[in-house]
PDB file of N, CA and C in Angstrom:
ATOM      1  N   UNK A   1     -50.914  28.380-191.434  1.00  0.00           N
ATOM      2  CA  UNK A   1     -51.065  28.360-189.992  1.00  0.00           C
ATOM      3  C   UNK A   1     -52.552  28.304-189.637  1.00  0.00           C
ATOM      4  N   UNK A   2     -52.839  27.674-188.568  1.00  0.00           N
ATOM      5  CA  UNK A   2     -54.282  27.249-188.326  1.00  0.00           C
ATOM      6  C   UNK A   2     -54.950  28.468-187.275  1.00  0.00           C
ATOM      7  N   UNK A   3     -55.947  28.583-187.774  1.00  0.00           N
ATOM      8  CA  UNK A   3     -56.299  29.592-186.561  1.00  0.00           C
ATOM      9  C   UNK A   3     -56.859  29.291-185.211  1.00  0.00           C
ATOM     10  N   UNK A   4     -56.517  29.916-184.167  1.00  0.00           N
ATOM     11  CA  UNK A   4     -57.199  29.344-183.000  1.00  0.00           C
ATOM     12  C   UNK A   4     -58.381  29.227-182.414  1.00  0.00           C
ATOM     13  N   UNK A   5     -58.668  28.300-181.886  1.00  0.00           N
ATOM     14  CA  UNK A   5     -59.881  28.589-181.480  1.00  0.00           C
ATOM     15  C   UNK A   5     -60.829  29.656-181.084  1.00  0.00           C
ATOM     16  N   UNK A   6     -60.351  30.596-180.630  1.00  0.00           N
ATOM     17  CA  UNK A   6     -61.148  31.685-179.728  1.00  0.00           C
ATOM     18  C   UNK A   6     -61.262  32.917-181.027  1.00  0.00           C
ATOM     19  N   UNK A   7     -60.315  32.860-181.843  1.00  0.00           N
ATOM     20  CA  UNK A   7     -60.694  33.451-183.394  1.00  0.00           C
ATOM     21  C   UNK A   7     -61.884  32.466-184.395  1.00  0.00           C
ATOM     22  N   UNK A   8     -62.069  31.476-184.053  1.00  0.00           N
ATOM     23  CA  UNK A   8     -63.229  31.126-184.893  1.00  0.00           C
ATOM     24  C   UNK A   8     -64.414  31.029-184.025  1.00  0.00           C
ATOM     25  N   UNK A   9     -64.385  31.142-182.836  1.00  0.00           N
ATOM     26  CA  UNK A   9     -65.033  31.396-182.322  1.00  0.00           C
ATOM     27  C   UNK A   9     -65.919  32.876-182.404  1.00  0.00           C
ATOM     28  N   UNK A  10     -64.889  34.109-182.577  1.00  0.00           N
ATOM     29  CA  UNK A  10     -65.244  35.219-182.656  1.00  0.00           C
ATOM     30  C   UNK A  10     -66.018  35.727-183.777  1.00  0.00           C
ATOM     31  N   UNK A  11     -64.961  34.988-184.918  1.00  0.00           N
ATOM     32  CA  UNK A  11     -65.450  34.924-186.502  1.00  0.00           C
ATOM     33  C   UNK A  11     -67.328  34.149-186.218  1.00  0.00           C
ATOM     34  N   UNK A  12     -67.373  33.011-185.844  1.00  0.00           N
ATOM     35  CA  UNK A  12     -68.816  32.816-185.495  1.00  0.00           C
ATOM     36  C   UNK A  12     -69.826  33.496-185.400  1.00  0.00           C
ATOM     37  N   UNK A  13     -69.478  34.675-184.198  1.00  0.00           N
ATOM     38  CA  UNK A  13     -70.181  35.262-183.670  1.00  0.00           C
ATOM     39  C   UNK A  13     -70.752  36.594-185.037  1.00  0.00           C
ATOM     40  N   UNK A  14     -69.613  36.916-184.960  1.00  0.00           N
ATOM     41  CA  UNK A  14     -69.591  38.046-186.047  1.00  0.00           C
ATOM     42  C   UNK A  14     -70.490  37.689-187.029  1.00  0.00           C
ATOM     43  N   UNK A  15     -70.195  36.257-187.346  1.00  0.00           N
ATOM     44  CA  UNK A  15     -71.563  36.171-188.213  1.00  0.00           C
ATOM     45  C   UNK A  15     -72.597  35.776-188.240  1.00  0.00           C
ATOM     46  N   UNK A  16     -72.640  35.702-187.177  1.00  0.00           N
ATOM     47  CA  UNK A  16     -73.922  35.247-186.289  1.00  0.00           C
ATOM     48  C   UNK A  16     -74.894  36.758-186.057  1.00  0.00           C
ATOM     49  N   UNK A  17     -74.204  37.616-185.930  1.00  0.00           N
ATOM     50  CA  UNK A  17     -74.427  39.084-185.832  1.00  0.00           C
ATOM     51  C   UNK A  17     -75.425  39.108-187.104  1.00  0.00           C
ATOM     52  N   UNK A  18     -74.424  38.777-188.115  1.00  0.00           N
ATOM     53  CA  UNK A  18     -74.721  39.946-189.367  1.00  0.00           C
ATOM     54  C   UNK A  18     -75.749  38.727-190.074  1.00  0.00           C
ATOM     55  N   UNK A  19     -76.091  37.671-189.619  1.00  0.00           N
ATOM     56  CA  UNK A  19     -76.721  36.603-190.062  1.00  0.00           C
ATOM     57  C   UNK A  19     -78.501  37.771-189.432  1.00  0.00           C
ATOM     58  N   UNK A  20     -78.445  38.016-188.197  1.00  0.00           N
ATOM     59  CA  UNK A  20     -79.810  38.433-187.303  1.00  0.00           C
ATOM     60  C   UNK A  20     -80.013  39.633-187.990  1.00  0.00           C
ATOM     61  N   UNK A  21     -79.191  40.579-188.673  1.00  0.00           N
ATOM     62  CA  UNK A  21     -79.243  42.033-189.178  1.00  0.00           C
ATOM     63  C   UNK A  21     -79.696  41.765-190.551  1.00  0.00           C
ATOM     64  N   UNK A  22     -79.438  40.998-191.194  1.00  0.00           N
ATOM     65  CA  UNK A  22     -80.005  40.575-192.726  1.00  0.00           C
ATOM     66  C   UNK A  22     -81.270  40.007-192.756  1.00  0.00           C
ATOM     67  N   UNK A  23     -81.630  39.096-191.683  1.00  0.00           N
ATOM     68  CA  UNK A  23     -83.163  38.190-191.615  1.00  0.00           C
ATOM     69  C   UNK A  23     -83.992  39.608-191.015  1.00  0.00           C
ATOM     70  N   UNK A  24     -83.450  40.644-190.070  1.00  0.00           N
ATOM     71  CA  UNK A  24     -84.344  41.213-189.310  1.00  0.00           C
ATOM     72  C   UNK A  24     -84.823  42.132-190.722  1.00  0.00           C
ATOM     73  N   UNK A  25     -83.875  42.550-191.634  1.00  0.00           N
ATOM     74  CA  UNK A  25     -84.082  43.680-192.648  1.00  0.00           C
ATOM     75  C   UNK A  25     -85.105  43.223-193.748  1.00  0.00           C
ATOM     76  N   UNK A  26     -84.532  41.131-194.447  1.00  0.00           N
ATOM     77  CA  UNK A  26     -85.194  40.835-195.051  1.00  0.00           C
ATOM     78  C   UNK A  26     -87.045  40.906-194.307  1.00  0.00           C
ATOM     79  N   UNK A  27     -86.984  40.772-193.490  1.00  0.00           N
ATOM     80  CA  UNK A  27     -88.354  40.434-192.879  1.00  0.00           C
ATOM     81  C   UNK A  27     -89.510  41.773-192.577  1.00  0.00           C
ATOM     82  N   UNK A  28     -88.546  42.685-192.604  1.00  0.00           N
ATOM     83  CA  UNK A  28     -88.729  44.041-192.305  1.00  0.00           C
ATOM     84  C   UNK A  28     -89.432  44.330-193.931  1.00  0.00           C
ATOM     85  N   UNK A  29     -88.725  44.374-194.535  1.00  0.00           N
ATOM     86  CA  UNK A  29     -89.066  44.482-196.124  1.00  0.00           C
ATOM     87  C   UNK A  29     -90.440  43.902-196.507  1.00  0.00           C
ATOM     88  N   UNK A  30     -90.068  42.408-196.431  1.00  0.00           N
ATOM     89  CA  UNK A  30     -91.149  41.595-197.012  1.00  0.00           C
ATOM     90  C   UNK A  30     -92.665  41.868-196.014  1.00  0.00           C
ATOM     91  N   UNK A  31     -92.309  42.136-194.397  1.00  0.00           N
ATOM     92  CA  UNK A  31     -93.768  43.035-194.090  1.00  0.00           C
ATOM     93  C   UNK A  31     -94.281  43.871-194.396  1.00  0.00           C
ATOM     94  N   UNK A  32     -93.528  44.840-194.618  1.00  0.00           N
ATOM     95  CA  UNK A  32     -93.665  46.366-195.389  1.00  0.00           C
ATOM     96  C   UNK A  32     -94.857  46.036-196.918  1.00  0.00           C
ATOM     97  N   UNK A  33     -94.114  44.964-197.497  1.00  0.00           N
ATOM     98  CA  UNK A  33     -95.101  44.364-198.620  1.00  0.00           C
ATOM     99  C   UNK A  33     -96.190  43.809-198.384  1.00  0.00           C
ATOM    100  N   UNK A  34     -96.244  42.934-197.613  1.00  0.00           N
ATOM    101  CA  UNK A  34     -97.146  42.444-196.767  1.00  0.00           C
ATOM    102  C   UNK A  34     -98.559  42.924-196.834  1.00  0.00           C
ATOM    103  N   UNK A  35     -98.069  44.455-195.608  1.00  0.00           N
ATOM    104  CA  UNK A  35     -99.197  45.054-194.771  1.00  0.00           C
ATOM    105  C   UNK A  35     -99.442  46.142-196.051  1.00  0.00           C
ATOM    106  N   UNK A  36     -98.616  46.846-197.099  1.00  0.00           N
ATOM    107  CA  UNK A  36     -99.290  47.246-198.103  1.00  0.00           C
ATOM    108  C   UNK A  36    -100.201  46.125-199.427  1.00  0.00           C
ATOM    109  N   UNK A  37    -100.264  44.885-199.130  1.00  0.00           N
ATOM    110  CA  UNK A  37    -101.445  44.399-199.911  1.00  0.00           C
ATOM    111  C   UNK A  37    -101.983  44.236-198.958  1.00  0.00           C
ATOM    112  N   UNK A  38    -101.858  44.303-198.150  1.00  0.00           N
ATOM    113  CA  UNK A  38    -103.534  44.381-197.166  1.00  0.00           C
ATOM    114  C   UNK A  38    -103.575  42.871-196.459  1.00  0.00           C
ATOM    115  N   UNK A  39    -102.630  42.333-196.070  1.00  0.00           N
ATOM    116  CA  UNK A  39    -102.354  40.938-195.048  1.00  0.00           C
ATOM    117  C   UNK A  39    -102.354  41.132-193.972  1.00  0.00           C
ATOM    118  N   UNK A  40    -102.328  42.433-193.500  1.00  0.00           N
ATOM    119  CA  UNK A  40    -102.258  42.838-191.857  1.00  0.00           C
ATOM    120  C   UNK A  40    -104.121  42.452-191.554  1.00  0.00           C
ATOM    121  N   UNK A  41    -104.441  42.611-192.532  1.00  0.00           N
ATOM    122  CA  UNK A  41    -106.070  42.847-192.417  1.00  0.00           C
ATOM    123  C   UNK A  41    -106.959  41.349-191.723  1.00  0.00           C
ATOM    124  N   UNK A  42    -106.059  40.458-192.171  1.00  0.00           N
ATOM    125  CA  UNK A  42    -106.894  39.641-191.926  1.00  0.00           C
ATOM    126  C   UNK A  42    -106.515  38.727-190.730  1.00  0.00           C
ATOM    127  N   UNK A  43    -107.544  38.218-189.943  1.00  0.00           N
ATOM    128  CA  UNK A  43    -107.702  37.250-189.141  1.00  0.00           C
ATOM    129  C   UNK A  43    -107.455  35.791-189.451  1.00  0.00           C
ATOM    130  N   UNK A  44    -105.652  35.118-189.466  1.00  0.00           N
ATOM    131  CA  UNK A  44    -105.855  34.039-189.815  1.00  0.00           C
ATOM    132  C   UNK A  44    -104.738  33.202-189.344  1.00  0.00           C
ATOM    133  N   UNK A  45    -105.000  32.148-188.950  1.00  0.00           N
ATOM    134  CA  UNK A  45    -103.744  31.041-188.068  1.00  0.00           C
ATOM    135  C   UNK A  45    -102.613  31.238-188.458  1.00  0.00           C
ATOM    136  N   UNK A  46    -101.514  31.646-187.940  1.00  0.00           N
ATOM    137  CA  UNK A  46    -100.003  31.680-188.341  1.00  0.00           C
ATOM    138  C   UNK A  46     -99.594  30.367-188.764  1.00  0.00           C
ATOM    139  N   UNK A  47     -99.987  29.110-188.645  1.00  0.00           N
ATOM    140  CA  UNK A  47     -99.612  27.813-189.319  1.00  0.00           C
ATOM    141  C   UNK A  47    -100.212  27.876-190.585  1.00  0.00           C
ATOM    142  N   UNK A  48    -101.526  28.458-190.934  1.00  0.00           N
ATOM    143  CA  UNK A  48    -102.024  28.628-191.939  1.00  0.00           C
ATOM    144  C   UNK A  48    -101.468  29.352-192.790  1.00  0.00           C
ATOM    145  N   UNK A  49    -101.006  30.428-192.056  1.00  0.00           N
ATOM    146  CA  UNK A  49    -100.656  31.828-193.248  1.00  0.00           C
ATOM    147  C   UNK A  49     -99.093  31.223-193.511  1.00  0.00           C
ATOM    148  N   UNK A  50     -98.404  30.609-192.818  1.00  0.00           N
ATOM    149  CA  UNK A  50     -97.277  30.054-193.391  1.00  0.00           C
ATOM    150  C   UNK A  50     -97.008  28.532-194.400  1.00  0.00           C
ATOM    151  N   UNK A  51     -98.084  28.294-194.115  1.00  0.00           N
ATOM    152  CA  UNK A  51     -98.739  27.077-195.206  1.00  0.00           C
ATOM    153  C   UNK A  51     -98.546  27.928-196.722  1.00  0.00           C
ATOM    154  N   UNK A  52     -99.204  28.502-196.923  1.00  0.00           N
ATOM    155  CA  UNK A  52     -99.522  29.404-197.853  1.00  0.00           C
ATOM    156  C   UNK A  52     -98.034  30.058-198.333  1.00  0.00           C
ATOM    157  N   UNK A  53     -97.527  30.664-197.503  1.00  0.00           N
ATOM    158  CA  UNK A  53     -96.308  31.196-197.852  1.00  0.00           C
ATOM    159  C   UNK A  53     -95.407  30.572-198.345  1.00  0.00           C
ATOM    160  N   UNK A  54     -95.525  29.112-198.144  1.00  0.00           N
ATOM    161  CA  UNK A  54     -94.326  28.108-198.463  1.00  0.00           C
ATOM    162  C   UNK A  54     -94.767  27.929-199.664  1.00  0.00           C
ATOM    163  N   UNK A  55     -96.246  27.295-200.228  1.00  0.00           N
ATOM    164  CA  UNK A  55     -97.044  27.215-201.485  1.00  0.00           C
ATOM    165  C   UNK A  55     -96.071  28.491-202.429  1.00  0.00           C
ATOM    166  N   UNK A  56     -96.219  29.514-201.848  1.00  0.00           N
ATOM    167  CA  UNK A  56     -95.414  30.613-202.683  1.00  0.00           C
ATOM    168  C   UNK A  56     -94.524  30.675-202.642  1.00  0.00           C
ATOM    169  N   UNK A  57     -93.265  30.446-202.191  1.00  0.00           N
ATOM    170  CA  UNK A  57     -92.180  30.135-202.245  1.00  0.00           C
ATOM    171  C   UNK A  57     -91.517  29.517-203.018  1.00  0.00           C
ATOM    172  N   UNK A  58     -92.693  28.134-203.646  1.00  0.00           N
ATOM    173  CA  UNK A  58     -92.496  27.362-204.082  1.00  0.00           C
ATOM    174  C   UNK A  58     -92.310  27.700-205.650  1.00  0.00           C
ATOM    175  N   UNK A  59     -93.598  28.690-205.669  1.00  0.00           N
ATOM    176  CA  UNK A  59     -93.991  28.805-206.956  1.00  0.00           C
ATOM    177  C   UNK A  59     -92.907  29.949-207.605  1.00  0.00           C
ATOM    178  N   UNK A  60     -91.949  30.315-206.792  1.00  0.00           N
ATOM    179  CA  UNK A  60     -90.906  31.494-206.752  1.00  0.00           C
ATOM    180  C   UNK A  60     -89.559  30.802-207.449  1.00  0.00           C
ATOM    181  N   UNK A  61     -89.900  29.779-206.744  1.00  0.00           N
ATOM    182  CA  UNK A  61     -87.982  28.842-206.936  1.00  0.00           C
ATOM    183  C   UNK A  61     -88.671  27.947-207.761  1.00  0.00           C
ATOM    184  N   UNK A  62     -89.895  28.105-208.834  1.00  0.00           N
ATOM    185  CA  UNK A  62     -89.848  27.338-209.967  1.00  0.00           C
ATOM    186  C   UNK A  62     -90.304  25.732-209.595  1.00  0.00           C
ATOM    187  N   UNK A  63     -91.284  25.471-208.356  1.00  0.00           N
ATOM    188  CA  UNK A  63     -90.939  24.144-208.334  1.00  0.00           C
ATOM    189  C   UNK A  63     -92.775  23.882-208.282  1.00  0.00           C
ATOM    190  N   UNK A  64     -93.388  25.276-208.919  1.00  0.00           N
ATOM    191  CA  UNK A  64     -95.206  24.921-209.261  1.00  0.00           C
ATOM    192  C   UNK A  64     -95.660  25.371-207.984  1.00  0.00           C
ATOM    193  N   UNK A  65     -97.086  24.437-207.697  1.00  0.00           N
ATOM    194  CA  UNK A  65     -97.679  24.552-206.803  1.00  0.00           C
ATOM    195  C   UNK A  65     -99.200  24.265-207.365  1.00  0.00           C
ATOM    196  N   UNK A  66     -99.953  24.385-206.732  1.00  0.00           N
ATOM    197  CA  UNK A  66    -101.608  24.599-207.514  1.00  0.00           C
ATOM    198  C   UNK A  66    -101.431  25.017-208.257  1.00  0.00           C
ATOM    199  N   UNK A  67    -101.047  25.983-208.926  1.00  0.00           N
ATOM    200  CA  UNK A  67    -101.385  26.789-210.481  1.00  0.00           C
ATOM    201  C   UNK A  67     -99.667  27.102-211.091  1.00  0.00           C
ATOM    202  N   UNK A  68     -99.490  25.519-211.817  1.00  0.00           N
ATOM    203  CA  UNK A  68     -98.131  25.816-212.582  1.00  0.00           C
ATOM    204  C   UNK A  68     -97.686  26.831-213.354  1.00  0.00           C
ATOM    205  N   UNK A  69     -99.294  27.554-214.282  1.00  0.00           N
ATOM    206  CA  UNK A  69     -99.506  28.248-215.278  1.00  0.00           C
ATOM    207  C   UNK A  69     -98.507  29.972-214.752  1.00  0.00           C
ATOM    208  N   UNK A  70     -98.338  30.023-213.213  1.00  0.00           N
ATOM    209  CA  UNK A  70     -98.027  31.738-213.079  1.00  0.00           C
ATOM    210  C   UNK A  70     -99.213  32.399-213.133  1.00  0.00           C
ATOM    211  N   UNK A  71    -100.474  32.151-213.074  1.00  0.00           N
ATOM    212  CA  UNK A  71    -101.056  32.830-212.475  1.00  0.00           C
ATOM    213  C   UNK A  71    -101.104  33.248-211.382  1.00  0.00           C
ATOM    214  N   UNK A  72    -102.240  34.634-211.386  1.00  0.00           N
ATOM    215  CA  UNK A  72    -102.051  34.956-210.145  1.00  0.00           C
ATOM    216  C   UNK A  72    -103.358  34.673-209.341  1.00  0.00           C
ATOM    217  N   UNK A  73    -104.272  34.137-210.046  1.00  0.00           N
ATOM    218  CA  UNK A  73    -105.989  33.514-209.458  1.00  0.00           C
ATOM    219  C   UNK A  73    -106.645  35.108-210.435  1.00  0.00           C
ATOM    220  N   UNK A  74    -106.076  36.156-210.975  1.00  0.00           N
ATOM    221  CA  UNK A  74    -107.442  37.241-211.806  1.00  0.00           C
ATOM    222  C   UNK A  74    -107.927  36.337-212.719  1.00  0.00           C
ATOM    223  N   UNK A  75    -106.992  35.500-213.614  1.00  0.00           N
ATOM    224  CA  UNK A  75    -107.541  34.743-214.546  1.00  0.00           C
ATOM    225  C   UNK A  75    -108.530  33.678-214.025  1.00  0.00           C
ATOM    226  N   UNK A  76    -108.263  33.203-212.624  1.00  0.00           N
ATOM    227  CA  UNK A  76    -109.272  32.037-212.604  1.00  0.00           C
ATOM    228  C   UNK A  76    -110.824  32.429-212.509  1.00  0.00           C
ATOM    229  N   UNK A  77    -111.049  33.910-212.431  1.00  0.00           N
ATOM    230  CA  UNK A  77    -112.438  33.954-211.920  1.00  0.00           C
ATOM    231  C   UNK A  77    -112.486  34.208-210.513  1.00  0.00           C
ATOM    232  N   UNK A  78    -113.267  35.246-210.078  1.00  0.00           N
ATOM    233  CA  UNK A  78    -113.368  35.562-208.622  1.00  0.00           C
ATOM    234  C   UNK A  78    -112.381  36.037-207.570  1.00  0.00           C
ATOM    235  N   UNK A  79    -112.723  35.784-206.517  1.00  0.00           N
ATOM    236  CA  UNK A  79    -111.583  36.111-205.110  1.00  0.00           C
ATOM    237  C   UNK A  79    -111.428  34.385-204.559  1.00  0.00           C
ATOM    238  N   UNK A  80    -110.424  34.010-204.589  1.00  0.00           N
ATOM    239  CA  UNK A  80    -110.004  33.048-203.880  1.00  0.00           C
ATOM    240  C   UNK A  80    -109.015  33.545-202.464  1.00  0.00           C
ATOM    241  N   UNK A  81    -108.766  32.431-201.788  1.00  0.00           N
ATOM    242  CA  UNK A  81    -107.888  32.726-200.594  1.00  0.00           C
ATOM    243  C   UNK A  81    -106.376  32.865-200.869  1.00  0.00           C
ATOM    244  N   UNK A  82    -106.498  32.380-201.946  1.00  0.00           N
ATOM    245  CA  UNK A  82    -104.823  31.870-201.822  1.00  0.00           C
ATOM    246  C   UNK A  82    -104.589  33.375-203.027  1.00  0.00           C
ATOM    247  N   UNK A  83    -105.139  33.962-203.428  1.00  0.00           N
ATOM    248  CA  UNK A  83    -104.562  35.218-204.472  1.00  0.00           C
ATOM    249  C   UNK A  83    -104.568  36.086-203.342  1.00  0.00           C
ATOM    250  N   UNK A  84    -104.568  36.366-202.612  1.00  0.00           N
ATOM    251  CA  UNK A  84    -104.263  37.721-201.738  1.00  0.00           C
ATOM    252  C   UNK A  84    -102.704  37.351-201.382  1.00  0.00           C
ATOM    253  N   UNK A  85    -102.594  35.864-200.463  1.00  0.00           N
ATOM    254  CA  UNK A  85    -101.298  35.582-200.506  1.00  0.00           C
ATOM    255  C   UNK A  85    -100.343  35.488-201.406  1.00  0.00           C
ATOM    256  N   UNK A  86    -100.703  35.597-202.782  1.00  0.00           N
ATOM    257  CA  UNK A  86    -100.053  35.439-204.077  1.00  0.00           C
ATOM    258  C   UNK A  86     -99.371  36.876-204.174  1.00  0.00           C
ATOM    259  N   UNK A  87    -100.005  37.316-203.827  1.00  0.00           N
ATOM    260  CA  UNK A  87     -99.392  39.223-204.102  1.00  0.00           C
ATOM    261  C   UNK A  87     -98.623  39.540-203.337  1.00  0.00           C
ATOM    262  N   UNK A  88     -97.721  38.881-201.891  1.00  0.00           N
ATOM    263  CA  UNK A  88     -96.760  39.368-201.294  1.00  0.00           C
ATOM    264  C   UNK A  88     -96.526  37.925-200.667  1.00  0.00           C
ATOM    265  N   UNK A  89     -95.199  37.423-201.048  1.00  0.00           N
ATOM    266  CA  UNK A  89     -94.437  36.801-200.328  1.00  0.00           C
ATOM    267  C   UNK A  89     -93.533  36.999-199.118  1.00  0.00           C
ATOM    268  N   UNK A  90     -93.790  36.833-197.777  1.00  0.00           N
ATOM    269  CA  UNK A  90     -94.044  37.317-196.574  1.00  0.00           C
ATOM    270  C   UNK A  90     -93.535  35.691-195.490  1.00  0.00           C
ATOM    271  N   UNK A  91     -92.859  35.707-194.432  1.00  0.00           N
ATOM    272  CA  UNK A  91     -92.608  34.584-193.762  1.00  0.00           C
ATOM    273  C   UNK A  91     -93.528  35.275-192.266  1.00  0.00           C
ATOM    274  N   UNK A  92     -93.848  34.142-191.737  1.00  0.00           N
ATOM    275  CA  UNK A  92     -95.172  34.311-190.183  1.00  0.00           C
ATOM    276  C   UNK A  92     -94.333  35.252-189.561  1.00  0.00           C
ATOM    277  N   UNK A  93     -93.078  35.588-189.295  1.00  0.00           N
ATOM    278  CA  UNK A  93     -92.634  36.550-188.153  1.00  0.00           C
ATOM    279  C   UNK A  93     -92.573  37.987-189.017  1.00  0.00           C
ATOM    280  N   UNK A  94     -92.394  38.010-189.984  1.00  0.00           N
ATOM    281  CA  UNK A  94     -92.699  39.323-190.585  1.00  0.00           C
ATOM    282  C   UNK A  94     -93.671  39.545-191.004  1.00  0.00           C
ATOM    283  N   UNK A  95     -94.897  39.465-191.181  1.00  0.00           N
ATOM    284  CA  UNK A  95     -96.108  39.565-190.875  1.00  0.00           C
ATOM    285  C   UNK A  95     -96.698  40.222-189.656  1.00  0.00           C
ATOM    286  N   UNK A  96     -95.838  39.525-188.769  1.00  0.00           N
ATOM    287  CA  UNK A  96     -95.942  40.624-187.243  1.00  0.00           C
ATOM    288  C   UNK A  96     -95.543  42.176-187.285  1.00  0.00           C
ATOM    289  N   UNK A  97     -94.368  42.462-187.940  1.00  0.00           N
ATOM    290  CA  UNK A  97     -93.665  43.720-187.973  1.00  0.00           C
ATOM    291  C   UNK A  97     -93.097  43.574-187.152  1.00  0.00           C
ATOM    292  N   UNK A  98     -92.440  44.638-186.990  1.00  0.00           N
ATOM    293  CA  UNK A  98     -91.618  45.096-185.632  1.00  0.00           C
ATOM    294  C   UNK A  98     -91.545  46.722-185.545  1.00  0.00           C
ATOM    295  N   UNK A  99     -91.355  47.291-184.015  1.00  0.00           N
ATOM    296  CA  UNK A  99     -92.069  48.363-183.916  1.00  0.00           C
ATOM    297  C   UNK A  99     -90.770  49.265-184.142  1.00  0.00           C
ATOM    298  N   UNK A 100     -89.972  49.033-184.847  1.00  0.00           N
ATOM    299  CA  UNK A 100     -88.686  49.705-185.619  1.00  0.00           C
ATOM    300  C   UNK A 100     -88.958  50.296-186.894  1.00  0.00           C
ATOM    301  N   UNK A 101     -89.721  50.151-187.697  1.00  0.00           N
ATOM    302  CA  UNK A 101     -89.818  50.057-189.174  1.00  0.00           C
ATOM    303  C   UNK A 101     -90.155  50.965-189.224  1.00  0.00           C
ATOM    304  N   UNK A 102     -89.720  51.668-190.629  1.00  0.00           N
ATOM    305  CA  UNK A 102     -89.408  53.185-191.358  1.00  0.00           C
ATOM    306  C   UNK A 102     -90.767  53.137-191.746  1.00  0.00           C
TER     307      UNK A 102
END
């Protein structure tokens, strides 16, 4: 028997719910990581800092990036820009926080 409309409709919603409660928690988390390496600290374009984040993302799901090797930039010598972002994988809206967090 097929279900009716106004039940998949509801079913939708419901998970539409629990879709906003999982991104708000994942995001919650990954700021928490974030602002303990010290990313809250800095002054820098949200297109930028999500540039970067995707670079890491990348290098997460195996698909490289600048440094195929898994480094983390200690081996390359010095402070670069992109090793601070290397130490917490973080998306631009959690980076913001939210004024909920434990």
């Amino acid at each position: 028997m097929k279900k009716p409309s106004s039940k998949i409709r509801e079913e939708i919603a419901r998970l539409q719910d629990q879709l906003k409660h999982a991104e708000t928690r994942e995001a919650e988390r990954i700021g928490r990581i974030a602002l303990k390496a010290g990313l809250g600290d800095f002054e820098i374009d949200e297109t930028e800092l999500q540039a970067a984040f995707e670079e890491l993302a990348k290098r997460f799901r195996g698909g490289g990036g600048p440094d195929k090797s898994g480094s983390t930039g200690k081996e390359r010598g010095g402070a670069s820009t992109t090793s601070a972002a290397e130490t917490a994988p973080v998306s631009a809206g959690a980076a913001q926080g939210s004024g909920n967090e434990a």
